[in-house]
Protein backbone atom coordinates (compact mmCIF):
# COMPACT_ATOMS: atom_id res chain seq x y z
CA UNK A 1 17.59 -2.30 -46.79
CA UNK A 2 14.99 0.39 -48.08
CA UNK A 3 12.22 -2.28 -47.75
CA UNK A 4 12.84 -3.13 -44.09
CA UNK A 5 12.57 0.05 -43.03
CA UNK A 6 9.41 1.07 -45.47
CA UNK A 7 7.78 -2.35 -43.92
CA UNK A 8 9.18 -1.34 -40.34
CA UNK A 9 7.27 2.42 -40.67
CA UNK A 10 4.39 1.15 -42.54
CA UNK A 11 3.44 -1.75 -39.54
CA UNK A 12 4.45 1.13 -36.68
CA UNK A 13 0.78 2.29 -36.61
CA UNK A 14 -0.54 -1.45 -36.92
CA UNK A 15 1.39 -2.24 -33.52
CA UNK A 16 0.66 1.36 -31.59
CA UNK A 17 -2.80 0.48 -32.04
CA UNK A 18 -2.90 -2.82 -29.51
CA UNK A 19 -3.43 -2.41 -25.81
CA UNK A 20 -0.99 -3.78 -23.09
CA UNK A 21 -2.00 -2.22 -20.00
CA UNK A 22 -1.69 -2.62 -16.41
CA UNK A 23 -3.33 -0.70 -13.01
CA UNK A 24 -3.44 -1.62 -10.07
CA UNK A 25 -5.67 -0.96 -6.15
CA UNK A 26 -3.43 -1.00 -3.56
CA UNK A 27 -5.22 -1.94 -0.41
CA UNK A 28 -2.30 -1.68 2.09
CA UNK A 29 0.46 -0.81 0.01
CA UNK A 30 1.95 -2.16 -2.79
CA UNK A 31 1.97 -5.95 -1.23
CA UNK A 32 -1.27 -6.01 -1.03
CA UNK A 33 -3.49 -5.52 -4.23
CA UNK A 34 -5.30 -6.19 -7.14
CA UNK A 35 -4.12 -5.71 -10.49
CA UNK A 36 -5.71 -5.94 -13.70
CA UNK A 37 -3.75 -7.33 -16.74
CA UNK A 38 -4.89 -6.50 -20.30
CA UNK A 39 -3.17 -7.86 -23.20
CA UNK A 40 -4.17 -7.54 -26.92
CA UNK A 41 -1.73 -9.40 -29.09
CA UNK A 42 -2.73 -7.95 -32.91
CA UNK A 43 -4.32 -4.98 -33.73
CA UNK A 44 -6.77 -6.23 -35.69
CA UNK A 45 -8.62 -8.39 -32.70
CA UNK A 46 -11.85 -7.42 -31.64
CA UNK A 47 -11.53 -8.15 -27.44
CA UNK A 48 -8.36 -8.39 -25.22
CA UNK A 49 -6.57 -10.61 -22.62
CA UNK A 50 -7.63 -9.78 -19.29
CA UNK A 51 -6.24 -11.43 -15.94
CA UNK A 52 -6.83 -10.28 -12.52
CA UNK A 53 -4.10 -10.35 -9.98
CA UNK A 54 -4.68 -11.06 -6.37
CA UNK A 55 -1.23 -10.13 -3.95
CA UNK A 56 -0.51 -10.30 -0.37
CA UNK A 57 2.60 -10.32 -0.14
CA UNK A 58 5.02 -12.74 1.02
CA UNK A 59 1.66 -14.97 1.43
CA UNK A 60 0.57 -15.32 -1.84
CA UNK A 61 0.12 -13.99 -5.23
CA UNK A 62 -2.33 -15.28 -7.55
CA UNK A 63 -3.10 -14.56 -11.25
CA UNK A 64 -6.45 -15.42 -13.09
CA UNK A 65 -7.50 -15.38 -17.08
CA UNK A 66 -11.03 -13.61 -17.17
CA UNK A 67 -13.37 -13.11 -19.62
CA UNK A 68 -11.98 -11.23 -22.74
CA UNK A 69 -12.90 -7.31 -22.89
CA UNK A 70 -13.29 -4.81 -25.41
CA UNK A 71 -10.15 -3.04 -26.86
CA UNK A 72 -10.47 0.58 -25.53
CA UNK A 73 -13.29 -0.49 -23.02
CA UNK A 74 -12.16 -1.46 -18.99
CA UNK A 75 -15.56 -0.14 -16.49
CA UNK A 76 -14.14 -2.79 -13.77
CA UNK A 77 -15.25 -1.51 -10.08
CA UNK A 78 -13.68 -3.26 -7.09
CA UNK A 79 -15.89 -3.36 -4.29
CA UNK A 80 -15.28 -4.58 -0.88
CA UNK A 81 -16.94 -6.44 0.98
CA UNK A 82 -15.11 -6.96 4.51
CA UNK A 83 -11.65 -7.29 4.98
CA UNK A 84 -9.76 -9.35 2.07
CA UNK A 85 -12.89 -9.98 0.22
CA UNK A 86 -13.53 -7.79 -2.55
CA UNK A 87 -15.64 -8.15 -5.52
CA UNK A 88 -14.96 -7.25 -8.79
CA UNK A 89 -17.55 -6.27 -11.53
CA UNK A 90 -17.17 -5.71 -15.19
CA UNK A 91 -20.58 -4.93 -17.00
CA UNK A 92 -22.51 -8.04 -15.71
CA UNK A 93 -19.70 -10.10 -15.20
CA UNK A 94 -18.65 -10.39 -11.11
CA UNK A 95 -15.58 -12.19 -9.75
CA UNK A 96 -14.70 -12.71 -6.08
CA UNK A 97 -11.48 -11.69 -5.11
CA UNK A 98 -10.33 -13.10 -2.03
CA UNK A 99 -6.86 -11.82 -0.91
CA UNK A 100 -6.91 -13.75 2.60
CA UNK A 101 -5.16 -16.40 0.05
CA UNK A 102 -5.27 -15.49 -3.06
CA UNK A 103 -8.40 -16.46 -4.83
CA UNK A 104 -10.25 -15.34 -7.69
CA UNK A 105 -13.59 -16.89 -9.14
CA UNK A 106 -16.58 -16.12 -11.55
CA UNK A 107 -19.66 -15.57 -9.40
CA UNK A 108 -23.32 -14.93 -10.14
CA UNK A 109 -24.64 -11.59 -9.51
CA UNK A 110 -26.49 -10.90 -6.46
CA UNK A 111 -28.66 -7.59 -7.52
CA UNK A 112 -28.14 -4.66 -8.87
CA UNK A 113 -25.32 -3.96 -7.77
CA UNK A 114 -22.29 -5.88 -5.54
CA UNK A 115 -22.79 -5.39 -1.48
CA UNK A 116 -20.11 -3.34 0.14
CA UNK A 117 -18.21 -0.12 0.01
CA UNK A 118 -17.42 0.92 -3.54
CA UNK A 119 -13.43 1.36 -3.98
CA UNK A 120 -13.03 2.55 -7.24
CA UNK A 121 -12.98 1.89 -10.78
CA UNK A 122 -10.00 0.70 -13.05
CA UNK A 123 -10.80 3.29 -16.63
CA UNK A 124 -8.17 3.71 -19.81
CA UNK A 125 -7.39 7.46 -19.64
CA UNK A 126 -4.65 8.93 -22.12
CA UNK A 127 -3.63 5.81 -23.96
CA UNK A 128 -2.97 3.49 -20.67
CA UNK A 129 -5.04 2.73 -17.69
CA UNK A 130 -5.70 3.55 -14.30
CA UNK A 131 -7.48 3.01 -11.15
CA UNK A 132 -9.73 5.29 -10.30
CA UNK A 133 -10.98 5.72 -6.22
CA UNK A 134 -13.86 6.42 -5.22
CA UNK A 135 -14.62 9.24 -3.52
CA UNK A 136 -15.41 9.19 0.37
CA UNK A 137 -18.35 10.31 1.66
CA UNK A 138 -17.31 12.89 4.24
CA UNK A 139 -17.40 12.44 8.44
CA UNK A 140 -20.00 13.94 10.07
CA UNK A 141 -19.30 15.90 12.99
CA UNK A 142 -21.02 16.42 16.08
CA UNK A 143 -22.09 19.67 16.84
């Protein structure tokens, strides 16, 4: 009995060290978003699970394996584009994110930087993660 629980407190660190997190940008509410999924099974793996989530609810709801990230590493943006089209970047990595129906593909960049409105940016803060918006620029009034 002694050596269950001496393995049981011994492997507790081992598991509180992998990452299972999940954020999400509502665009109109909470049936209608995208979600990133990140999943990293041992603790000892050097990159994690990721899956984005495209939802319009009751339409559709989609979900998509992406490339693997870095444990303790997210930097996704979500930029959009025009209404349901979004694109999300990681690093140098893009993906179109279509929520008209769903969709989600790789894509090649197209400059520096995606076209369209920044949103915001999913980012692990205090042992989970979160999405992040991005700040809008203030109306200008008319004097």
């Amino acid at each position: 009995m002694r050596s269950g629980l001496l393995i049981c407190l011994v492997s507790l660190p081992l598991l509180s060290a992998c990452e299972n997190n999940v954020a999400g940008y509502e665009i109109e509410g909470r049936n209608h978003s995208i979600t990133l999924v990140r999943e990293q099974p041992y603790p000892f793996s050097g990159e994690v699970r990721q899956a984005l989530v495209a939802a319009r609810y009751p339409i559709c709801q989609r979900r998509v394996e992406i490339e693997p990230g870095k444990p303790g590493r997210v930097g996704m943006e979500i930029w959009q584009l025009r209404d349901r089209l979004f694109v999300a970047r990681q690093g140098s990595t893009w993906y179109a994110v279509g929520t008209e129906k769903c969709q989600i593909q790789k894509m090649d960049p197209i400059g520096e930087e995606p076209p369209g409105i920044l949103m915001g940016t999913f980012q692990i803060k205090d042992d989970g993660m979160e999405f992040n918006a991005a700040p809008r620029p203030e109306p200008k009034s008319v004097d």
